[in-house]
PDB file of N, CA and C in Angstrom:
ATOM      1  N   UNK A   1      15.316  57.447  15.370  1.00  0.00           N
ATOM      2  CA  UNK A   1      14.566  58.024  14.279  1.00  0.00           C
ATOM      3  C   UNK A   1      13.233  57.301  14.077  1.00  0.00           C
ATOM      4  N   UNK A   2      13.471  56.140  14.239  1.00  0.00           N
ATOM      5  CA  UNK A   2      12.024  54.969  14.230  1.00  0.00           C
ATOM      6  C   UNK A   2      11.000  55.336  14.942  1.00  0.00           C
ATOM      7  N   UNK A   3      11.733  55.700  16.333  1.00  0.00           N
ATOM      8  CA  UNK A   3      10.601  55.993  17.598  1.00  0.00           C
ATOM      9  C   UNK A   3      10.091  57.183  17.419  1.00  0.00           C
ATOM     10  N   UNK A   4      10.684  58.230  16.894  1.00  0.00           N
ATOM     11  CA  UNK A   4      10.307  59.677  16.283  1.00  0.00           C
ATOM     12  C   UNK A   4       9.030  59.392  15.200  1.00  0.00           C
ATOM     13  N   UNK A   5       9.543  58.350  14.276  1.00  0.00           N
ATOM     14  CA  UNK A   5       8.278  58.131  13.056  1.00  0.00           C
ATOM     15  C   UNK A   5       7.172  57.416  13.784  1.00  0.00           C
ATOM     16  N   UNK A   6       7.073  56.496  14.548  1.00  0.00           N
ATOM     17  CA  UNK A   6       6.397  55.855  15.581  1.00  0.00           C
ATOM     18  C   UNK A   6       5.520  56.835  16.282  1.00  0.00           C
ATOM     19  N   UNK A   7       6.409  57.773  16.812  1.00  0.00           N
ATOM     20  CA  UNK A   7       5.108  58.439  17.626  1.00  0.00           C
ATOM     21  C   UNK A   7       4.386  59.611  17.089  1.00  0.00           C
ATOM     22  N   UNK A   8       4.629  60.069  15.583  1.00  0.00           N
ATOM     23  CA  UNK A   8       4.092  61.038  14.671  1.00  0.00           C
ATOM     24  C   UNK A   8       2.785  60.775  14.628  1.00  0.00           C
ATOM     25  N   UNK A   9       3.301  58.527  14.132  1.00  0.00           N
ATOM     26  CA  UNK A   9       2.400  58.005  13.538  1.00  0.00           C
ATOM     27  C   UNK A   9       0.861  58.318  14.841  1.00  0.00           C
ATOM     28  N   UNK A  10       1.230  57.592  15.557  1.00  0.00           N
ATOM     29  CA  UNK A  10       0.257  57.574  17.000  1.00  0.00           C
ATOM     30  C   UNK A  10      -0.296  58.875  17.456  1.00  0.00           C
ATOM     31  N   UNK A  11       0.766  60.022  17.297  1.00  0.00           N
ATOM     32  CA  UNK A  11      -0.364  61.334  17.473  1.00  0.00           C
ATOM     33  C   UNK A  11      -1.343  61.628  16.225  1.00  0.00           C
ATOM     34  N   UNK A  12      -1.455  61.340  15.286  1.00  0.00           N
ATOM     35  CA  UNK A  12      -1.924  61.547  14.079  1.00  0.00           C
ATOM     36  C   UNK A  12      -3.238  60.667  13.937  1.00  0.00           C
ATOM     37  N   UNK A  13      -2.690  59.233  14.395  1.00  0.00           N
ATOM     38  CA  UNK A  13      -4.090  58.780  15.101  1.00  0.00           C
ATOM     39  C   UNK A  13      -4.813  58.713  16.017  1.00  0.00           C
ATOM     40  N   UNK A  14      -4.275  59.658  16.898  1.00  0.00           N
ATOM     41  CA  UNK A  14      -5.146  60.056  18.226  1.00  0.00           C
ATOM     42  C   UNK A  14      -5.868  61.459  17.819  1.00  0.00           C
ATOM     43  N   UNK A  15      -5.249  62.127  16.884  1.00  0.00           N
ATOM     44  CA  UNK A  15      -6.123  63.390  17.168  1.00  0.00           C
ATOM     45  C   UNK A  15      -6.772  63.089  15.555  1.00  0.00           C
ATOM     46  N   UNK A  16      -6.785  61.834  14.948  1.00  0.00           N
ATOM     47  CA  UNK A  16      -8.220  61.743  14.125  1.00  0.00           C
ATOM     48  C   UNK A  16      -8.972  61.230  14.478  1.00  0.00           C
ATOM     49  N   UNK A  17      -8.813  60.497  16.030  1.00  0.00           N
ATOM     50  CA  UNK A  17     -10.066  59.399  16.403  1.00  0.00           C
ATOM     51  C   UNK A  17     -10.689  61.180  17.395  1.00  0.00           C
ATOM     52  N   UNK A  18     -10.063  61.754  17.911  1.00  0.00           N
ATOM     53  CA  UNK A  18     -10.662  62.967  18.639  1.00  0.00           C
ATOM     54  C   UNK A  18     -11.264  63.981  17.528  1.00  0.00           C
ATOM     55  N   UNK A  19     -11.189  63.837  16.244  1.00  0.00           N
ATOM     56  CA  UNK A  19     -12.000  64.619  15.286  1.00  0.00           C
ATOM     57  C   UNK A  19     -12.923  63.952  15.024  1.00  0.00           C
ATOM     58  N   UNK A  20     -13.063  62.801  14.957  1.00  0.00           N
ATOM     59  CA  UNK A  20     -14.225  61.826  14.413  1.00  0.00           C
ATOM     60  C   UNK A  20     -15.187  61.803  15.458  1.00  0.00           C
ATOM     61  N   UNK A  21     -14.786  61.826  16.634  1.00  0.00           N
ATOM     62  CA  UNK A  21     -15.952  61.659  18.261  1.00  0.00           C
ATOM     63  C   UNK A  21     -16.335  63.825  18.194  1.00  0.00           C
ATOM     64  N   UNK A  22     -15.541  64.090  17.499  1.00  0.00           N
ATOM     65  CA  UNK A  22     -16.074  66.079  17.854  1.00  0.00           C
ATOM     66  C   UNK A  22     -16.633  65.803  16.443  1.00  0.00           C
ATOM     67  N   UNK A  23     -16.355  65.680  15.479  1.00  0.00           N
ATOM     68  CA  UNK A  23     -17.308  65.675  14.271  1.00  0.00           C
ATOM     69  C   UNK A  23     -18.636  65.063  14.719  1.00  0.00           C
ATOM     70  N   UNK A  24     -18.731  64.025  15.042  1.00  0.00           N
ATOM     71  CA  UNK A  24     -19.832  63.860  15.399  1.00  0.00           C
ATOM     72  C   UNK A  24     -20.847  64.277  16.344  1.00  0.00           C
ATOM     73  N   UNK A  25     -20.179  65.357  16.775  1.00  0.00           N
ATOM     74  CA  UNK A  25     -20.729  65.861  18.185  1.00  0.00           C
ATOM     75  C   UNK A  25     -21.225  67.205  17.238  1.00  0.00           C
ATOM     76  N   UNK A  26     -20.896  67.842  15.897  1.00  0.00           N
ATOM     77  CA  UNK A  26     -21.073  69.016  15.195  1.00  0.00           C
ATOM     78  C   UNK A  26     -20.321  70.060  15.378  1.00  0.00           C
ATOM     79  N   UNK A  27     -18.944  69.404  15.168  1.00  0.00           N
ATOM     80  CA  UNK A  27     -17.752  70.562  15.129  1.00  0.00           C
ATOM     81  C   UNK A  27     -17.675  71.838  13.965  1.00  0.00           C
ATOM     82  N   UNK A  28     -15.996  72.169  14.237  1.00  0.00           N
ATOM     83  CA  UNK A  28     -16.433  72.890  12.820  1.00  0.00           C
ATOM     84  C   UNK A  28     -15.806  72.145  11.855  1.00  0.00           C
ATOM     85  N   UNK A  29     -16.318  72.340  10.656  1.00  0.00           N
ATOM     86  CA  UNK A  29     -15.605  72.039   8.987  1.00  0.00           C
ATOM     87  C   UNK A  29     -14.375  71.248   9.237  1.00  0.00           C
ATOM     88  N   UNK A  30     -13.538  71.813   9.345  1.00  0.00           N
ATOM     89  CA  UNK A  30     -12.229  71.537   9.215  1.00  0.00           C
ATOM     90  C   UNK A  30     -12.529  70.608  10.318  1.00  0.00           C
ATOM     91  N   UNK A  31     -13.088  69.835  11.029  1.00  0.00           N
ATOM     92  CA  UNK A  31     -12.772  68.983  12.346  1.00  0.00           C
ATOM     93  C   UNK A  31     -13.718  67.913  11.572  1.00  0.00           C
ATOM     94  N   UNK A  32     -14.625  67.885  10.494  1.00  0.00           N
ATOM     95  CA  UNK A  32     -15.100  67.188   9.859  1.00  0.00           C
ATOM     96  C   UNK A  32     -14.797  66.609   8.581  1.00  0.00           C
ATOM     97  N   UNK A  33     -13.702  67.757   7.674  1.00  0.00           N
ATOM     98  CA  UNK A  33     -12.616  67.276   7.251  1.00  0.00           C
ATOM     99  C   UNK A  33     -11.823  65.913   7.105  1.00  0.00           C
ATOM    100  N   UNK A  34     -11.282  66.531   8.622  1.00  0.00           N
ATOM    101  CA  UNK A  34     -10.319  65.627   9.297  1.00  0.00           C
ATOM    102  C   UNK A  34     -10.711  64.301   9.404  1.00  0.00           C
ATOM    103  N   UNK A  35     -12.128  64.199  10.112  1.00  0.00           N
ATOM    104  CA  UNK A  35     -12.826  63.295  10.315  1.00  0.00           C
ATOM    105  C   UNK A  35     -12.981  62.311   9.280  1.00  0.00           C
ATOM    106  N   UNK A  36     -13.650  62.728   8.310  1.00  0.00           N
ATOM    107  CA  UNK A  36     -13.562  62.022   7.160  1.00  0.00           C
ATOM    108  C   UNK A  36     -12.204  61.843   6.336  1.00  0.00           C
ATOM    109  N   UNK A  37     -11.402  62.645   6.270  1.00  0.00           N
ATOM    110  CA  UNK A  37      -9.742  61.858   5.962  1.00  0.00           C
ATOM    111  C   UNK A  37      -9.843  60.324   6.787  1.00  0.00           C
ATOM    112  N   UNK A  38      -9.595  60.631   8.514  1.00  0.00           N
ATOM    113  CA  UNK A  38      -9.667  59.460   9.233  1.00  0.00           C
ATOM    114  C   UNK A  38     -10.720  58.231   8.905  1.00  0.00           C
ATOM    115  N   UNK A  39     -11.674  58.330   8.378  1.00  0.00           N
ATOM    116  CA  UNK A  39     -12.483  57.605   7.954  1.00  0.00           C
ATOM    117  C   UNK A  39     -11.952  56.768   7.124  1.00  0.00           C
ATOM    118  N   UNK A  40     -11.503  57.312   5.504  1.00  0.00           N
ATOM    119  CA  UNK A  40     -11.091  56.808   4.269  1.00  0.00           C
ATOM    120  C   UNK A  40      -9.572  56.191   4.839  1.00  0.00           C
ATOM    121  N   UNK A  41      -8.804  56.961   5.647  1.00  0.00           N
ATOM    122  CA  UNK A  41      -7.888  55.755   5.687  1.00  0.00           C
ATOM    123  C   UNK A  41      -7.592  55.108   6.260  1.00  0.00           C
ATOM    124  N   UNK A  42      -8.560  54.984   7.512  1.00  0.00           N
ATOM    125  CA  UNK A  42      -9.299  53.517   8.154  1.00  0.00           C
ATOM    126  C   UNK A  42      -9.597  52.501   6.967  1.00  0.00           C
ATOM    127  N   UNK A  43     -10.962  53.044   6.484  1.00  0.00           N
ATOM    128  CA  UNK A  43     -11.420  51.865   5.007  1.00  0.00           C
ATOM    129  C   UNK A  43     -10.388  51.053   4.272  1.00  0.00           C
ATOM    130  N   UNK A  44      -9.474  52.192   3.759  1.00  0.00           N
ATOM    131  CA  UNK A  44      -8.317  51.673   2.979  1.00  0.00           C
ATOM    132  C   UNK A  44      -7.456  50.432   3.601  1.00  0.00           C
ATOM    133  N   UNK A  45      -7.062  50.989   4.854  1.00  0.00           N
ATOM    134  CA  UNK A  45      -6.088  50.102   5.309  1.00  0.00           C
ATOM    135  C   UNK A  45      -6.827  49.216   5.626  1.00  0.00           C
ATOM    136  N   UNK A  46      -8.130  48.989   6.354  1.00  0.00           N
ATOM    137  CA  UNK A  46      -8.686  47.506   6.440  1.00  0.00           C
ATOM    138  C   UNK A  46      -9.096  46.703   5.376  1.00  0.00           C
ATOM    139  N   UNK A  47      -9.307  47.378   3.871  1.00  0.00           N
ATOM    140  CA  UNK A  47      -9.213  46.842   2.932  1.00  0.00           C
ATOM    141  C   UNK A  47      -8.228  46.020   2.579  1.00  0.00           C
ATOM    142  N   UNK A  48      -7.141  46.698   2.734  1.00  0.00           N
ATOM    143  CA  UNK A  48      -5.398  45.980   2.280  1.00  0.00           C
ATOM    144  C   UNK A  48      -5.282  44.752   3.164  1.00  0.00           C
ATOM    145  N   UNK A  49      -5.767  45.357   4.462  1.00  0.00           N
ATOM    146  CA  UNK A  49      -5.321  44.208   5.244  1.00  0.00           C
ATOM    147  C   UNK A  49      -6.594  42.707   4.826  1.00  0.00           C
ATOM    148  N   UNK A  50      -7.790  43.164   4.976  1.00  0.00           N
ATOM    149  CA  UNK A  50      -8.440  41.918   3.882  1.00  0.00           C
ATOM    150  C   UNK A  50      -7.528  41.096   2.990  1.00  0.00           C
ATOM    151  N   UNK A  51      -6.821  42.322   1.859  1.00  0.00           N
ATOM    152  CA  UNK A  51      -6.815  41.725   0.734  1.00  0.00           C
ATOM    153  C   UNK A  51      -5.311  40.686   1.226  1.00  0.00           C
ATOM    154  N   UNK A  52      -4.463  41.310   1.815  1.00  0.00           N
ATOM    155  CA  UNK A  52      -3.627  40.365   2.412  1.00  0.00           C
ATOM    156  C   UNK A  52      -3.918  38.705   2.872  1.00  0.00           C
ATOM    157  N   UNK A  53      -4.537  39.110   4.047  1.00  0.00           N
ATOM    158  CA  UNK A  53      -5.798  37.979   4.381  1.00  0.00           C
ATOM    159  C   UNK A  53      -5.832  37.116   3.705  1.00  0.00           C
ATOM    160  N   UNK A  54      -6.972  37.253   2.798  1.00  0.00           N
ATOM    161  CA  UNK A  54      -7.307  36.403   1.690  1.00  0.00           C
ATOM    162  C   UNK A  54      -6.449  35.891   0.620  1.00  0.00           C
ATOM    163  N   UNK A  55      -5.232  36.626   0.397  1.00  0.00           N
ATOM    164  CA  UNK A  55      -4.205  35.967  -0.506  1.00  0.00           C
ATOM    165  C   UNK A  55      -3.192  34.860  -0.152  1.00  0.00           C
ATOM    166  N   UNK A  56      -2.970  35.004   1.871  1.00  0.00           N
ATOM    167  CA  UNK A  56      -1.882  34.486   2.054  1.00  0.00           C
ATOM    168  C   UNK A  56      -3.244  33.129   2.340  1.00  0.00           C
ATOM    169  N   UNK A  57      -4.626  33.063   2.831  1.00  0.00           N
ATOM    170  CA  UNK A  57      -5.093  31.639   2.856  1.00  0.00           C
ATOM    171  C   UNK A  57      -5.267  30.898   1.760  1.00  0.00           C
ATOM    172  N   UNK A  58      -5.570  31.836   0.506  1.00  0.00           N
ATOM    173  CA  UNK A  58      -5.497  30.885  -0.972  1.00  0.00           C
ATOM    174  C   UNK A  58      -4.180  29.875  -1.145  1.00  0.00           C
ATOM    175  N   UNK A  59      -3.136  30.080  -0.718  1.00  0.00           N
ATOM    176  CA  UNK A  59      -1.876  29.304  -1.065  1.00  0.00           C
ATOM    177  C   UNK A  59      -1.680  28.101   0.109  1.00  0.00           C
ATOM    178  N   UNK A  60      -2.542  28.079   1.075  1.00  0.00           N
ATOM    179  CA  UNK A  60      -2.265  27.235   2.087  1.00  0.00           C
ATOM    180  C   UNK A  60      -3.183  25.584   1.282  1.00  0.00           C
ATOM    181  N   UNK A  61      -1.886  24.780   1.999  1.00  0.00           N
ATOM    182  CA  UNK A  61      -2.532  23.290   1.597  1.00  0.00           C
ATOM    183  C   UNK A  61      -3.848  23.026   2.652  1.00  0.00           C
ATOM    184  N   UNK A  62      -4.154  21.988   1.925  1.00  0.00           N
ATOM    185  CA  UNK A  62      -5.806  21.364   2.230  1.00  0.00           C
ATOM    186  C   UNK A  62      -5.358  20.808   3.723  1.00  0.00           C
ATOM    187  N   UNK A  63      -4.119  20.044   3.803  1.00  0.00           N
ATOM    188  CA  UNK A  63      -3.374  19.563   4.932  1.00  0.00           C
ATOM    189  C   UNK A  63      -3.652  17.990   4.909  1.00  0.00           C
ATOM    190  N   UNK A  64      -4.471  17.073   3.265  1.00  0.00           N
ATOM    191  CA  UNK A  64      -4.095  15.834   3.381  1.00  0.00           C
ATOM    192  C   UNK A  64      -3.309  15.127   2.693  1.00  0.00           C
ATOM    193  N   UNK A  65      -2.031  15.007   3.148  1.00  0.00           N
ATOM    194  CA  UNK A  65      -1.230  14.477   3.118  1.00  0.00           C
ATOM    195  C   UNK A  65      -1.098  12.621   2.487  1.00  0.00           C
TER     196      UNK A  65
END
């Protein structure tokens, strides 16, 4: 069932990175749409992953002992 959700995930991001390279080429609407969905939840998730980032180095010691 994992590998089923796994590879949803992976077609879903293959055919928004192929709307984003045809959007930019001057597709139609709906392929620019798409494009921009793929955009925002690119942003998002590299946001989170920042904010992760930055929370788990705030708690780390200086290391002098």
């Amino acid at each position: 069932m994992l590998l089923f959700l796994l590879t949803g995930v992976l077609v879903l991001a293959i055919g928004g990175c192929v709307c984003v390279v045809w959007a930019a080429r001057g597709g139609p609407p709906w392929v620019r749409a798409v494009a921009t969905v793929t955009m925002v939840t690119g942003q998002v998730v590299r946001a989170m992953g920042t904010k992760s980032n930055n929370s788990g180095s705030n708690n780390q010691s200086s290391g002098d002992d």
